[in-house]
N, C-alpha and C. Protein backbone atom coordinates (compact mmCIF):
# COMPACT_ATOMS: atom_id res chain seq x y z
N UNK A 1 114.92 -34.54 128.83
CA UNK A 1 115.83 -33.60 128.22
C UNK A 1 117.25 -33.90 128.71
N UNK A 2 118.26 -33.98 127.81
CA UNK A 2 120.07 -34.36 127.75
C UNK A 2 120.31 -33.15 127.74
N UNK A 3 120.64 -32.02 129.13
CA UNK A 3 121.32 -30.96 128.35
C UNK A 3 122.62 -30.78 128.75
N UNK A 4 123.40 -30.28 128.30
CA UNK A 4 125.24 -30.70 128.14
C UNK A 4 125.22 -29.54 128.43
N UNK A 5 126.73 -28.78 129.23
CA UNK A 5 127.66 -27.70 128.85
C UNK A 5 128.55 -27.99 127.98
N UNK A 6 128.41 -27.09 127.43
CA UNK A 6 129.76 -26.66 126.64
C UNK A 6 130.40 -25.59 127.04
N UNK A 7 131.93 -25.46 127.22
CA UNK A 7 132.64 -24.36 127.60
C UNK A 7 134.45 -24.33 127.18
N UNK A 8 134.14 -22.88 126.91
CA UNK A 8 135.53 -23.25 126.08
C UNK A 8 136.27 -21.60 126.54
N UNK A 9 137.62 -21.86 126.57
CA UNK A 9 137.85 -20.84 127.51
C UNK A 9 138.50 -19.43 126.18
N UNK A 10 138.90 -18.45 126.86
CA UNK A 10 139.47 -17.10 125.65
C UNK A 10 140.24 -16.56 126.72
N UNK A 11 141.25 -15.29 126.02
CA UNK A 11 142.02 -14.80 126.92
C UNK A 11 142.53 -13.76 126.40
N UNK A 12 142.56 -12.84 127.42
CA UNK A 12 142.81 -11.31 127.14
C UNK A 12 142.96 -10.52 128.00
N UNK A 13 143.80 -9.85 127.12
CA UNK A 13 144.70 -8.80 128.54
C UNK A 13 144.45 -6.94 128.33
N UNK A 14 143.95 -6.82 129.39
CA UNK A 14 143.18 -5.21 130.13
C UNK A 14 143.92 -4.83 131.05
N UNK A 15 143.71 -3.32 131.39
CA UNK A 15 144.07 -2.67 132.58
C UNK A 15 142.82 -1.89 132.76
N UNK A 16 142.75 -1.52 134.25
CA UNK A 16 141.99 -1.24 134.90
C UNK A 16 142.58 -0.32 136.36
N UNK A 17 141.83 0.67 136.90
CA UNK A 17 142.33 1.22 137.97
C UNK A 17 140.53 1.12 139.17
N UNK A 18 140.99 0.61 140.18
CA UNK A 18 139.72 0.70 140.96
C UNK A 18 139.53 1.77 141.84
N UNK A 19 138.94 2.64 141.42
CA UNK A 19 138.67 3.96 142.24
C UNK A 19 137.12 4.36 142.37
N UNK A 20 136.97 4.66 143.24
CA UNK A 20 135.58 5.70 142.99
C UNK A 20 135.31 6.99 142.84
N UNK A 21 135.12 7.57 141.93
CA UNK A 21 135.67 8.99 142.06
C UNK A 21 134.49 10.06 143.19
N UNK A 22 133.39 9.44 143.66
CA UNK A 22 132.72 10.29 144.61
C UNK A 22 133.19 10.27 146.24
N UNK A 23 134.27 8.88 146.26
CA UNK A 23 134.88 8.78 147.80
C UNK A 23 136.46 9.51 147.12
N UNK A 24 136.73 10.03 148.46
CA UNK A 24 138.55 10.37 148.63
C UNK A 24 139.55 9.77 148.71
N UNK A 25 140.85 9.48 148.27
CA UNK A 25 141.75 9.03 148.04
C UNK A 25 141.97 8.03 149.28
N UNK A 26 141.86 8.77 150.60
CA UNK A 26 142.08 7.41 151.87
C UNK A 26 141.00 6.57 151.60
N UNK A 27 139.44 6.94 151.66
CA UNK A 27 138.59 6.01 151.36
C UNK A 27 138.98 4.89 149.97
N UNK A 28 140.08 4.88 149.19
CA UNK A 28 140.28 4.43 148.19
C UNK A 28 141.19 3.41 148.02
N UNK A 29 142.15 3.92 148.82
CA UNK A 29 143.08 3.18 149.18
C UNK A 29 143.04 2.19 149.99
N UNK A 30 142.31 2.16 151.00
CA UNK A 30 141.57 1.55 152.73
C UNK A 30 140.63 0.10 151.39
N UNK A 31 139.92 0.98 150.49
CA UNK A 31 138.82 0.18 150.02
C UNK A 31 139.46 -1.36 148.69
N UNK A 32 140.81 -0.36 147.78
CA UNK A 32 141.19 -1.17 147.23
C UNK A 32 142.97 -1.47 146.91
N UNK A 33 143.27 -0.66 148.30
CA UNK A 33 144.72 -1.06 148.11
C UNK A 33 145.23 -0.71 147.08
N UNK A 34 146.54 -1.02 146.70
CA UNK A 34 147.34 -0.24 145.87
C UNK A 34 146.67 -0.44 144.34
N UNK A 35 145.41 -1.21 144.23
CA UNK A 35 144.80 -1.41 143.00
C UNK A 35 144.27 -0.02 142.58
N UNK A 36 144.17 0.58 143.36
CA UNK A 36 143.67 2.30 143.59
C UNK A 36 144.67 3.16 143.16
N UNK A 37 145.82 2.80 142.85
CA UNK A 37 147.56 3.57 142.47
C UNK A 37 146.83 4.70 141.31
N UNK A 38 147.10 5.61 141.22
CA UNK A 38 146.60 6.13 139.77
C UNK A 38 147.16 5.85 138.61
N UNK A 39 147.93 5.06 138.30
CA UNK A 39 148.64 4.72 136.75
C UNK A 39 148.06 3.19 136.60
N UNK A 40 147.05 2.89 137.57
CA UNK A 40 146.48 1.66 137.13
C UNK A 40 147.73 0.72 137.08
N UNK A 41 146.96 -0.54 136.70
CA UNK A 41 147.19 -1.87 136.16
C UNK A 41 146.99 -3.00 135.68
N UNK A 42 147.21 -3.80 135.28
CA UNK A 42 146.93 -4.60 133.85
C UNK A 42 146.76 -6.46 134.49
N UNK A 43 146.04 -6.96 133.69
CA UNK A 43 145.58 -8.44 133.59
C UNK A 43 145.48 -9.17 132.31
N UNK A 44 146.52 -10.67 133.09
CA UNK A 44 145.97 -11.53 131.78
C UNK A 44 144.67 -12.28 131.94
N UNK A 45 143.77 -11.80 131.78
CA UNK A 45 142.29 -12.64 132.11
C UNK A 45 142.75 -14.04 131.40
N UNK A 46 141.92 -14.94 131.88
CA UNK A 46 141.19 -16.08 131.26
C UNK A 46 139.85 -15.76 131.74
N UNK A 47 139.17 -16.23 130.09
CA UNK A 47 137.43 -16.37 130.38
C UNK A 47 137.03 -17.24 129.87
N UNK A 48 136.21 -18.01 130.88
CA UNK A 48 135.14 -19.62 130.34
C UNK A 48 133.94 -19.30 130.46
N UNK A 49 133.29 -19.52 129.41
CA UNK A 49 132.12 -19.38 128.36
C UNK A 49 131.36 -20.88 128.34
N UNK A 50 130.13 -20.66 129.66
CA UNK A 50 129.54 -21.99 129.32
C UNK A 50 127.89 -21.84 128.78
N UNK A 51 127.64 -22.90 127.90
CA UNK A 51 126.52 -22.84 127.20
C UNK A 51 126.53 -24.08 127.41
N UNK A 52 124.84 -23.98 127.47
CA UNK A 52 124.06 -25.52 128.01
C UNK A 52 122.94 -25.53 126.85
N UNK A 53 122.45 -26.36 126.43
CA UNK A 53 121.62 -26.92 125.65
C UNK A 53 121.86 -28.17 125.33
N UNK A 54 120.41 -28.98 124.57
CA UNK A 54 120.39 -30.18 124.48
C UNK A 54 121.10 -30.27 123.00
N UNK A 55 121.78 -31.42 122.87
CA UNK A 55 122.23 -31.49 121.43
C UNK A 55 121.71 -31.71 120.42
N UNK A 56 122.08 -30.99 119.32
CA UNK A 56 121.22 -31.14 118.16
C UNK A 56 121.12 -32.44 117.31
N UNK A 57 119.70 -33.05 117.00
CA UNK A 57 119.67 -34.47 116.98
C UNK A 57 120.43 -34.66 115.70
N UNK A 58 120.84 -33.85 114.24
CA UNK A 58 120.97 -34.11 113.23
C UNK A 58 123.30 -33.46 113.19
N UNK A 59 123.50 -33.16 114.32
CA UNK A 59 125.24 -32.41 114.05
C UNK A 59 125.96 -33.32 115.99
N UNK A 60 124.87 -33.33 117.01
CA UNK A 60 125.45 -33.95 118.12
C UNK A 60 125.57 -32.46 118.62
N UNK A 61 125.94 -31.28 118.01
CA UNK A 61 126.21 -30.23 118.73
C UNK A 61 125.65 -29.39 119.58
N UNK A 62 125.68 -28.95 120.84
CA UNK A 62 125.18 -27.95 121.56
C UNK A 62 125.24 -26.37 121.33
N UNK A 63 126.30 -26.03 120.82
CA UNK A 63 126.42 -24.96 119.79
C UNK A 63 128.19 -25.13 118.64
N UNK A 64 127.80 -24.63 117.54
CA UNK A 64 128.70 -24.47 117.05
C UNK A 64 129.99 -23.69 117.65
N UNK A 65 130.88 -24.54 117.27
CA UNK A 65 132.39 -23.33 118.22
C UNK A 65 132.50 -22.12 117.27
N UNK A 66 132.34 -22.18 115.94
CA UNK A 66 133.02 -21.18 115.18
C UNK A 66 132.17 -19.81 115.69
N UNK A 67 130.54 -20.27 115.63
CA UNK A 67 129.65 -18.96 116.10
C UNK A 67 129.82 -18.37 117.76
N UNK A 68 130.34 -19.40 118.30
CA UNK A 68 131.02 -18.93 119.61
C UNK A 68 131.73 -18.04 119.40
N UNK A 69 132.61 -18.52 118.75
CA UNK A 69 134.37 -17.41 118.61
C UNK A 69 134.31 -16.39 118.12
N UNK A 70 133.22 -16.13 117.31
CA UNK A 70 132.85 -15.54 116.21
C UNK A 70 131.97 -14.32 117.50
N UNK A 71 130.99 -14.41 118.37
CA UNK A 71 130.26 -13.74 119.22
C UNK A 71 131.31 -13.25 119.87
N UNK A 72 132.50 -14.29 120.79
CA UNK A 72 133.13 -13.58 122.10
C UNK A 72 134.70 -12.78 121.20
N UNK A 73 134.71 -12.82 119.79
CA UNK A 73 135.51 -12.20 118.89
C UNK A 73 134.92 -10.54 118.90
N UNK A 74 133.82 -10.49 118.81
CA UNK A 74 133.32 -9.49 118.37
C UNK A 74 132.59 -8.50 119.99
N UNK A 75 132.12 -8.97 120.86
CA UNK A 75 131.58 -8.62 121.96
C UNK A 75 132.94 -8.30 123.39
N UNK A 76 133.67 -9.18 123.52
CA UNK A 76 134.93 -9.55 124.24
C UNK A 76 136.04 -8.86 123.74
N UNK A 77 136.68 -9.73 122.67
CA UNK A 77 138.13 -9.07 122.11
C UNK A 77 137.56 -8.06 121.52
N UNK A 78 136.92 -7.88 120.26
CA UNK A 78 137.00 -6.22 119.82
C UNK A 78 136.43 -5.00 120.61
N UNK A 79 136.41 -5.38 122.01
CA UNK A 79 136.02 -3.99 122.74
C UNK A 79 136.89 -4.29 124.16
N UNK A 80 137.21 -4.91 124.80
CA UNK A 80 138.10 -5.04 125.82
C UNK A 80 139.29 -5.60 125.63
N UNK A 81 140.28 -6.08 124.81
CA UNK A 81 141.44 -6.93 124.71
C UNK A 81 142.11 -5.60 124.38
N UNK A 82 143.30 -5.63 125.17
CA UNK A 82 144.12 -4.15 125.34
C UNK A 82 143.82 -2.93 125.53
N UNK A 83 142.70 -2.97 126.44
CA UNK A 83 141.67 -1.82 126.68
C UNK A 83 141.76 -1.37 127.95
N UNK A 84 141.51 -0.15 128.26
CA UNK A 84 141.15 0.33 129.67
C UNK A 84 139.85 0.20 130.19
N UNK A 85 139.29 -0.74 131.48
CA UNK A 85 138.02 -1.17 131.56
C UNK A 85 137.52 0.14 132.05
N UNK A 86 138.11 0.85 132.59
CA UNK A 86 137.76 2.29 133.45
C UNK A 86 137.08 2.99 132.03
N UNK A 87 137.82 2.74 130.76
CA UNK A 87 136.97 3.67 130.03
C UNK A 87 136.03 2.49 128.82
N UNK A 88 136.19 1.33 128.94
CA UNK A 88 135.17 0.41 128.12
C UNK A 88 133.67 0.19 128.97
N UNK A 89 134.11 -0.34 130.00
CA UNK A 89 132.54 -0.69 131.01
C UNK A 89 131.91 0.49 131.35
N UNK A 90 130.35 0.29 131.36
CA UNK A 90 129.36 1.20 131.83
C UNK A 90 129.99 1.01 133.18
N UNK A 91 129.10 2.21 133.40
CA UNK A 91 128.71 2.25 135.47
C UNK A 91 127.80 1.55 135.78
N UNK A 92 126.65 0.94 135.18
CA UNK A 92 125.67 0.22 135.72
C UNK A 92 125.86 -0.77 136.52
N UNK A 93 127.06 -1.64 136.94
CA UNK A 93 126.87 -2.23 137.86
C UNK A 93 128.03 -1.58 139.19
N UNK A 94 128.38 -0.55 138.86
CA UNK A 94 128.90 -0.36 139.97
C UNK A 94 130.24 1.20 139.57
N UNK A 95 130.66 1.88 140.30
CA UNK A 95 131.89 3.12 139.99
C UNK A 95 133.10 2.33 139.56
N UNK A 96 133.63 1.21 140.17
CA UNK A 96 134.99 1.33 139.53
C UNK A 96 134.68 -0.35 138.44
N UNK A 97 135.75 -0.56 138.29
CA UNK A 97 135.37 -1.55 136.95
C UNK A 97 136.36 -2.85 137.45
N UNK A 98 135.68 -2.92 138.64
CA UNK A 98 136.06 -4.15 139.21
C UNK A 98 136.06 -5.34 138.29
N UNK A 99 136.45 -7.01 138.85
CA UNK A 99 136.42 -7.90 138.17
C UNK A 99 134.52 -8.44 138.79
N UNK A 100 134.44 -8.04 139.67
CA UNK A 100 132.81 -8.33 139.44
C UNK A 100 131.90 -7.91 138.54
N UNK A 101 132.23 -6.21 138.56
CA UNK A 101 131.74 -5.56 137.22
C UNK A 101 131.93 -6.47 136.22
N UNK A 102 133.03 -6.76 135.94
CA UNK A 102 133.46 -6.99 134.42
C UNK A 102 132.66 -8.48 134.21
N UNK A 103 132.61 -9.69 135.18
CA UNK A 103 131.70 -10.32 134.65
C UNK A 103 130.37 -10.03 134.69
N UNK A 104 129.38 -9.39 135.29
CA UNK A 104 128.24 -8.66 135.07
C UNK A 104 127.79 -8.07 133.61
N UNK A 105 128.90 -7.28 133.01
CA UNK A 105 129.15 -7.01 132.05
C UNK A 105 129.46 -7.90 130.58
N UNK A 106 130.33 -8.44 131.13
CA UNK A 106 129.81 -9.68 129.94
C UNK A 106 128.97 -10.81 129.99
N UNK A 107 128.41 -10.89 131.10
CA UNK A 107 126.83 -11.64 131.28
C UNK A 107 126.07 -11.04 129.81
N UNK A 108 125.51 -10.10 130.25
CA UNK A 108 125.01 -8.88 129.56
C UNK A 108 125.07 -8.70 128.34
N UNK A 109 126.21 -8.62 127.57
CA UNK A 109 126.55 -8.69 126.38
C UNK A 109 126.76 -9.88 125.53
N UNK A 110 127.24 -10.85 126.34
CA UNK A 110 126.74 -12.27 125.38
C UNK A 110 125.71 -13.16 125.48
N UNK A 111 124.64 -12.89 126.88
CA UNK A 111 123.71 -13.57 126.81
C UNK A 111 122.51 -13.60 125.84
N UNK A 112 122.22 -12.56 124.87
CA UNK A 112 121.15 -12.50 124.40
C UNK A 112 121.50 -12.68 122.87
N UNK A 113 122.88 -13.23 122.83
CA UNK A 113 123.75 -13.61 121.55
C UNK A 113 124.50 -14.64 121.26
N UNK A 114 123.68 -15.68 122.35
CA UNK A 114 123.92 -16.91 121.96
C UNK A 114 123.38 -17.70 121.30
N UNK A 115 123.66 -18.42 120.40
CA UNK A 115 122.69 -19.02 119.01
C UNK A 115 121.76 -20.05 120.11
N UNK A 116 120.50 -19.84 119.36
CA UNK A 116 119.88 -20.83 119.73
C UNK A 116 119.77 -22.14 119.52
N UNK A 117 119.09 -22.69 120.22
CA UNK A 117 118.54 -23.40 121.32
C UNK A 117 119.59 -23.14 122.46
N UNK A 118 120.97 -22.84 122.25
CA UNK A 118 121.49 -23.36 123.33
C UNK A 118 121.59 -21.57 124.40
N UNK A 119 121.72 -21.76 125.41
CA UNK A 119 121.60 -20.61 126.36
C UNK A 119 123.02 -20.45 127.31
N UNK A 120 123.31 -18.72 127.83
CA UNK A 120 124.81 -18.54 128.63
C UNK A 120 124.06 -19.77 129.72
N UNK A 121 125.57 -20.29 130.34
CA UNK A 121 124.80 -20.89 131.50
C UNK A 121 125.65 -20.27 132.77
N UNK A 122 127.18 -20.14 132.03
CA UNK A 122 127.77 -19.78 133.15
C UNK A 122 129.12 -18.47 132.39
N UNK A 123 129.49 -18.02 133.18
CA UNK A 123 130.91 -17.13 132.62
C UNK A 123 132.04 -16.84 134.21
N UNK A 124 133.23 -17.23 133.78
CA UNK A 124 134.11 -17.53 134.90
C UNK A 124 135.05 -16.34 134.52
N UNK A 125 135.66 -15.78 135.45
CA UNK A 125 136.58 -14.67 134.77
C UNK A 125 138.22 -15.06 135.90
N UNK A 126 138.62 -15.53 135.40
CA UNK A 126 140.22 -15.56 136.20
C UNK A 126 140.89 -14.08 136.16
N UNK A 127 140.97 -13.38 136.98
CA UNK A 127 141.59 -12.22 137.20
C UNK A 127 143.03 -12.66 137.62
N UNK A 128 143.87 -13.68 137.78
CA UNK A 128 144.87 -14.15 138.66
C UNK A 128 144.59 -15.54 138.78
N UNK A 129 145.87 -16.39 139.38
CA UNK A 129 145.53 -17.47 139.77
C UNK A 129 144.76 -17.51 141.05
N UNK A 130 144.61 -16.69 141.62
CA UNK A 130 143.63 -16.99 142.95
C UNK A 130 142.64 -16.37 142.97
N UNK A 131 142.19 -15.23 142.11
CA UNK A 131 141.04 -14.37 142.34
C UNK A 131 140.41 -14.63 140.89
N UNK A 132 139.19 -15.39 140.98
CA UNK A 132 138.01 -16.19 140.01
C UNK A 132 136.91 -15.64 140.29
N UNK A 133 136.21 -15.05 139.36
CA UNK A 133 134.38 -14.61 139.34
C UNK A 133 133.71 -15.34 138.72
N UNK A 134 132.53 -15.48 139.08
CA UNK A 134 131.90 -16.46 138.27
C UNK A 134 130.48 -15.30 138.51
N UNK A 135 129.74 -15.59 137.49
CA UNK A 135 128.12 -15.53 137.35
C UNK A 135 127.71 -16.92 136.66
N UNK A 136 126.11 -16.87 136.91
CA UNK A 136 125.53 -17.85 136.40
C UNK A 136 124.37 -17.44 136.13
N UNK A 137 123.86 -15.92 135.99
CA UNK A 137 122.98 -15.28 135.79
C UNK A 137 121.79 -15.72 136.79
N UNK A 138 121.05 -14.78 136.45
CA UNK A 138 119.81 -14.71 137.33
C UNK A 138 118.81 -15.49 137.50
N UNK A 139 118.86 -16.39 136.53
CA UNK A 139 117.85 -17.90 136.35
C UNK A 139 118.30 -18.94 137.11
N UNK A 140 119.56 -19.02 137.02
CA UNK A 140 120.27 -20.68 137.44
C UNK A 140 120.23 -20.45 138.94
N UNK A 141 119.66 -21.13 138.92
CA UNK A 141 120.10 -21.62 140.73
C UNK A 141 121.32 -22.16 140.91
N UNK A 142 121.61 -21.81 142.38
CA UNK A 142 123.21 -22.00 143.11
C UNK A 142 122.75 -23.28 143.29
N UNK A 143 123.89 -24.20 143.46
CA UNK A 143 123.65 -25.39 143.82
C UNK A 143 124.50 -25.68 145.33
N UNK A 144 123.17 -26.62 146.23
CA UNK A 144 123.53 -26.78 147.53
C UNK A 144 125.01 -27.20 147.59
């Protein structure tokens, strides 16, 4: 088996405030610094979108880009691009709507909507030039 990534990046800009609302304002502040401010604040994400599969013997392709754009158009931009994550993201992975949350969250929502054969393999979230999340979901092993 030849299996390739493919990854192609998107970008979009959110605000977000990190609070917990069951701890108190010092616990909040101590926990996330002035990211805790109450008027919030805003990000230009970059997000890379990797899909692995073997290529298709009759196009060369691992997945089509258009059905890509077309998924992280509809899952990504039409529910988070100029959005407040405090009020788009569940709580399920956590109270405030961190950038860990947020890739957890779109694990979640585009993995089970990726055309087949090919599968998520990875999702990178640039919060900043220095602060990067990555998942690789629960299958892939970390590599030594």
């Amino acid at each position: 088996m030849k299996l390739v990534t493919w990854t192609k990046t998107y970008r979009f800009c959110a605000g977000h405030r990190l609070h917990n609302p069951a701890r108190d304002d010092a616990w909040n502040r101590s926990t996330f610094g002035k990211c805790s401010y109450p008027g919030g604040h805003g990000h230009n994400y970059v997000l890379e979108v990797g899909v692995r599969g073997e290529p298709d013997p009759e196009s060369g392709l691992v997945v089509r880009e258009a059905a890509m754009d077309a998924l992280i158009d509809d899952v990504v931009m039409a529910r988070l691009d100029h959005r407040n994550l405090n009020d788009e993201l569940s709580r399920d992975f956590g109270p405030a709507p961190t950038t860990e949350v947020l890739v957890l969250e779109l694990w979640r929502s585009i993995a089970d909507r990726v055309p087949a054969p090919a599968r998520l393999h990875r999702i990178r979230v640039y919060e900043t030039v220095k602060n990067i999340f990555e998942y690789r979901g629960p299958d892939t092993p970390v590599p030594a």
